[in-house]
C-alpha atoms as a PDB file:
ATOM      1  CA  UNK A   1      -1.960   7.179  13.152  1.00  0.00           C
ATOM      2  CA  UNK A   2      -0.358  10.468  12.601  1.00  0.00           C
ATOM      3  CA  UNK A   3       3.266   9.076  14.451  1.00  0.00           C
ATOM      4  CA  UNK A   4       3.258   5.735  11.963  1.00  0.00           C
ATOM      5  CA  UNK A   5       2.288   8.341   9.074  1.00  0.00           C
ATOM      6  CA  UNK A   6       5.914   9.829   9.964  1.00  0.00           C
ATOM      7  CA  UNK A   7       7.630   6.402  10.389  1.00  0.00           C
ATOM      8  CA  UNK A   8       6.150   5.765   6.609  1.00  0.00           C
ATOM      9  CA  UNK A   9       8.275   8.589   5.309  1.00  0.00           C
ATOM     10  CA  UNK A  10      11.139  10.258   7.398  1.00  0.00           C
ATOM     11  CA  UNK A  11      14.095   8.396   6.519  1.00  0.00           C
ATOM     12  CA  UNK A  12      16.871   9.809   8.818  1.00  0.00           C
ATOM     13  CA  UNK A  13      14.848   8.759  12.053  1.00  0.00           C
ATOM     14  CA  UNK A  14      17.247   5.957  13.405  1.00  0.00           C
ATOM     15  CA  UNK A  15      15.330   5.387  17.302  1.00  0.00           C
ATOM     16  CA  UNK A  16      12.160   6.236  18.658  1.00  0.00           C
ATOM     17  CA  UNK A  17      11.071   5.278  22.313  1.00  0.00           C
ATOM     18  CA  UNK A  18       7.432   5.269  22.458  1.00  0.00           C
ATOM     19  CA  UNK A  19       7.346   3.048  25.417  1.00  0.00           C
ATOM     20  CA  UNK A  20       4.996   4.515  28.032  1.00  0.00           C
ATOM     21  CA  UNK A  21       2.014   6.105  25.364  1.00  0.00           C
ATOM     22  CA  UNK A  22      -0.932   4.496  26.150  1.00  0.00           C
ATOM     23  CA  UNK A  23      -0.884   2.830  22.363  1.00  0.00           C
ATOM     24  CA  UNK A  24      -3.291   0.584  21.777  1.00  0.00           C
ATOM     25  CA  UNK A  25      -3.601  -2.948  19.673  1.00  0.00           C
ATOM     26  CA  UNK A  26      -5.057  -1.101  17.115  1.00  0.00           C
ATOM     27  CA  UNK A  27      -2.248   1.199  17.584  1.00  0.00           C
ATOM     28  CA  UNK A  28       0.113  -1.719  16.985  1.00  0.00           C
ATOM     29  CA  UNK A  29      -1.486  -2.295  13.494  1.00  0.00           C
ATOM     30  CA  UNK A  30      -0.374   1.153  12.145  1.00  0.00           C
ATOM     31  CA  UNK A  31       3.079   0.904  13.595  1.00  0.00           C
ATOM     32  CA  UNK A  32       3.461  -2.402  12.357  1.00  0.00           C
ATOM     33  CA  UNK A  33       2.192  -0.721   8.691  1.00  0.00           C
ATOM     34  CA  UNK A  34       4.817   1.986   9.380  1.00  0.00           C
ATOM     35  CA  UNK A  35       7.733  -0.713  10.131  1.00  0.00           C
ATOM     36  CA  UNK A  36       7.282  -2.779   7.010  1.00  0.00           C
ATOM     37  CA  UNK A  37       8.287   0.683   4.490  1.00  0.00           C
ATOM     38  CA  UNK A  38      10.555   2.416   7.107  1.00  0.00           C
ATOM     39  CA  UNK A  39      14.205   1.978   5.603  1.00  0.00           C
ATOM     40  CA  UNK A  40      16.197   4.139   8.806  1.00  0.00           C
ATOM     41  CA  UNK A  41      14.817   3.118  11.775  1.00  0.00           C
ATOM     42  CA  UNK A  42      17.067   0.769  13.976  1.00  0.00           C
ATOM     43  CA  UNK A  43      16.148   1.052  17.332  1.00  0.00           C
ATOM     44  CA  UNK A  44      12.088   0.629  18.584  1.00  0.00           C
ATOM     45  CA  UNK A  45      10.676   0.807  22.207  1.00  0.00           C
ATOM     46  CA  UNK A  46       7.354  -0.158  22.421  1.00  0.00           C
ATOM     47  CA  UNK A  47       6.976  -1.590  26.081  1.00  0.00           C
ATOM     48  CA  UNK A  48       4.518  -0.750  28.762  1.00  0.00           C
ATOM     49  CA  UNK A  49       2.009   0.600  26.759  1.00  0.00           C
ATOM     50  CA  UNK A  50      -1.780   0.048  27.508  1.00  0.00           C
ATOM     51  CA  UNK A  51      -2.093  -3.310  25.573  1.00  0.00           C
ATOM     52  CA  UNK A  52      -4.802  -6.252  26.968  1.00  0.00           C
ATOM     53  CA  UNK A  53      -3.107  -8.734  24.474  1.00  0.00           C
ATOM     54  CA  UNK A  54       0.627  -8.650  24.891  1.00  0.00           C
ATOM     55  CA  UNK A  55       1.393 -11.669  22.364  1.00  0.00           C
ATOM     56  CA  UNK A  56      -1.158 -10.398  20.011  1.00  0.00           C
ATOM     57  CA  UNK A  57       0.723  -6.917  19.921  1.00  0.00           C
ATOM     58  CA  UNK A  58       3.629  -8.833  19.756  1.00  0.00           C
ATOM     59  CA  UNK A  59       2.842 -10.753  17.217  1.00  0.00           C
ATOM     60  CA  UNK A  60       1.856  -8.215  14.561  1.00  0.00           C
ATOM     61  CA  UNK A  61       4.805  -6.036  15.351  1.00  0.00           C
ATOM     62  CA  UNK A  62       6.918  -9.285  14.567  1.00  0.00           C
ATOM     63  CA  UNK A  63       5.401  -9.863  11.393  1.00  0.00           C
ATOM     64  CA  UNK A  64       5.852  -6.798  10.113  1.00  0.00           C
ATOM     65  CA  UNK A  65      10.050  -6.426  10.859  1.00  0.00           C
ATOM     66  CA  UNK A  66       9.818  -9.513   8.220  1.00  0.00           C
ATOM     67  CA  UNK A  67       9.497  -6.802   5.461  1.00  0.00           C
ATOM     68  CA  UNK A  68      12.268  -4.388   7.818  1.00  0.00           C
ATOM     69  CA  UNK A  69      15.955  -5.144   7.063  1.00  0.00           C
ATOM     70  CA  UNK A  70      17.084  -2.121   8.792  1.00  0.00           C
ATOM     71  CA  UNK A  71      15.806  -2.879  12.548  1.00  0.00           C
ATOM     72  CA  UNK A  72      17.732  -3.950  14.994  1.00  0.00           C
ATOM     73  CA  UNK A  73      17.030  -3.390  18.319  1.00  0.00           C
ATOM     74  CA  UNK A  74      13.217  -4.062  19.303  1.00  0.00           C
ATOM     75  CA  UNK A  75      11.896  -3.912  22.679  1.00  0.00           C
ATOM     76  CA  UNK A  76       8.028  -5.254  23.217  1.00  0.00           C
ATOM     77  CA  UNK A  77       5.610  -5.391  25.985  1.00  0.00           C
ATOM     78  CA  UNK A  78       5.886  -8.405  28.353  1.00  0.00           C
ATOM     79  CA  UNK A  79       4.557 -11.075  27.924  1.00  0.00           C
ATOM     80  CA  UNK A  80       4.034 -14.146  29.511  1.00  0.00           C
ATOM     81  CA  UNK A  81       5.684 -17.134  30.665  1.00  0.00           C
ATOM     82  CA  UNK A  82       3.634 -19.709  28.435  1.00  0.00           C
ATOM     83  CA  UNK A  83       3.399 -17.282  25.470  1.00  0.00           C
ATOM     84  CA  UNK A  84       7.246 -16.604  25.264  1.00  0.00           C
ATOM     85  CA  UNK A  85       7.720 -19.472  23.539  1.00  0.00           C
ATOM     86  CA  UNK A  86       6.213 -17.905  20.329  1.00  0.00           C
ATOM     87  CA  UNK A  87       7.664 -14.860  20.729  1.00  0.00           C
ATOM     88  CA  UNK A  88      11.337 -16.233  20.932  1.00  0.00           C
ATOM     89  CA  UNK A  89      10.242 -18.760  17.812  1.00  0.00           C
ATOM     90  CA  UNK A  90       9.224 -15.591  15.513  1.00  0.00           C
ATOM     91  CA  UNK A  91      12.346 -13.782  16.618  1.00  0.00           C
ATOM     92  CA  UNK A  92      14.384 -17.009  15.623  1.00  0.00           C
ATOM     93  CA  UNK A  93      12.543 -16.795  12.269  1.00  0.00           C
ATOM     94  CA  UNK A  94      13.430 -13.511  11.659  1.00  0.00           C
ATOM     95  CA  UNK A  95      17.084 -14.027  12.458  1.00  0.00           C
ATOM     96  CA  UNK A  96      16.936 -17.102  10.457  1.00  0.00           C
ATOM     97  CA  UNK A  97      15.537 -15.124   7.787  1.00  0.00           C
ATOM     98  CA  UNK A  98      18.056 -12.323   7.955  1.00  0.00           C
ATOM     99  CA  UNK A  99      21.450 -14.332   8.483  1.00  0.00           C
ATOM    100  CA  UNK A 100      20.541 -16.063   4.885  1.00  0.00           C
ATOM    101  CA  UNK A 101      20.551 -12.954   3.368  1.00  0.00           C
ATOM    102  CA  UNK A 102      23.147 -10.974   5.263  1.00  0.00           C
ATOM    103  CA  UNK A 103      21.466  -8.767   6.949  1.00  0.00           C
ATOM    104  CA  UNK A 104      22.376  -8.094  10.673  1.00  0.00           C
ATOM    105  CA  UNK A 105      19.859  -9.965  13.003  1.00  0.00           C
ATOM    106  CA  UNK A 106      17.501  -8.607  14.909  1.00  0.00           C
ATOM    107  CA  UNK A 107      18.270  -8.143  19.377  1.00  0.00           C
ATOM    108  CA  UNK A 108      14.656  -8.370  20.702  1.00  0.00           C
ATOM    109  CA  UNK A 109      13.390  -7.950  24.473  1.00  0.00           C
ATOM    110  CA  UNK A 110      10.069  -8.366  25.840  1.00  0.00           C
ATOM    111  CA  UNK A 111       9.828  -7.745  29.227  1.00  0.00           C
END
């Protein structure tokens, strides 16, 4: 909690790689909380983290960059084969979402 406390509030972070920390689904839920009022970040590693739902994790990361107009690079935890198709349709939202207002899309991986 005390890392998406700082996301919530340092504005002149621009990437953070916290691939490789053990963070949890639960751990997803504050990042994601972090994501939707952080207004510098562009660049997020999250992959290869200790997560038993991938897509789940996935997921609620997703929905929050729907409130984050300044991300642009975002790299998730593998996931697979028959759930990619979600993924890759909530990505296209987002981009979708962005190009109508302007805003520069979104370059995801999840692998």
């Amino acid at each position: 909690a005390a890392i998406s406390d700082g996301l919530k509030t340092n504005n002149s972070l621009q990437e953070i790689d916290m691939s490789y920390n053990e963070i949890t689904s639960e751990g997803a839920r504050y990042i994601s909380e972090a994501i939707k009022i952080n207004t510098s970040l562009h660049t997020l590693y999250l992959h290869h983290n200790s997560i038993n739902d991938a897509l789940s994790f996935n997921m609620t990361v997703l929905s929050a960059v729907h409130h984050n107009h300044t991300l642009q690079t975002l790299r998730l935890p593998y996931v697979r084969d028959d759930d990619k198709k979600l993924v890759t349709s909530e990505v296209d939202k987002i981009n979708n979402e962005r190009t109508r207002q302007g805003i520069s899309t979104l370059t995801c991986y999840w692998w």
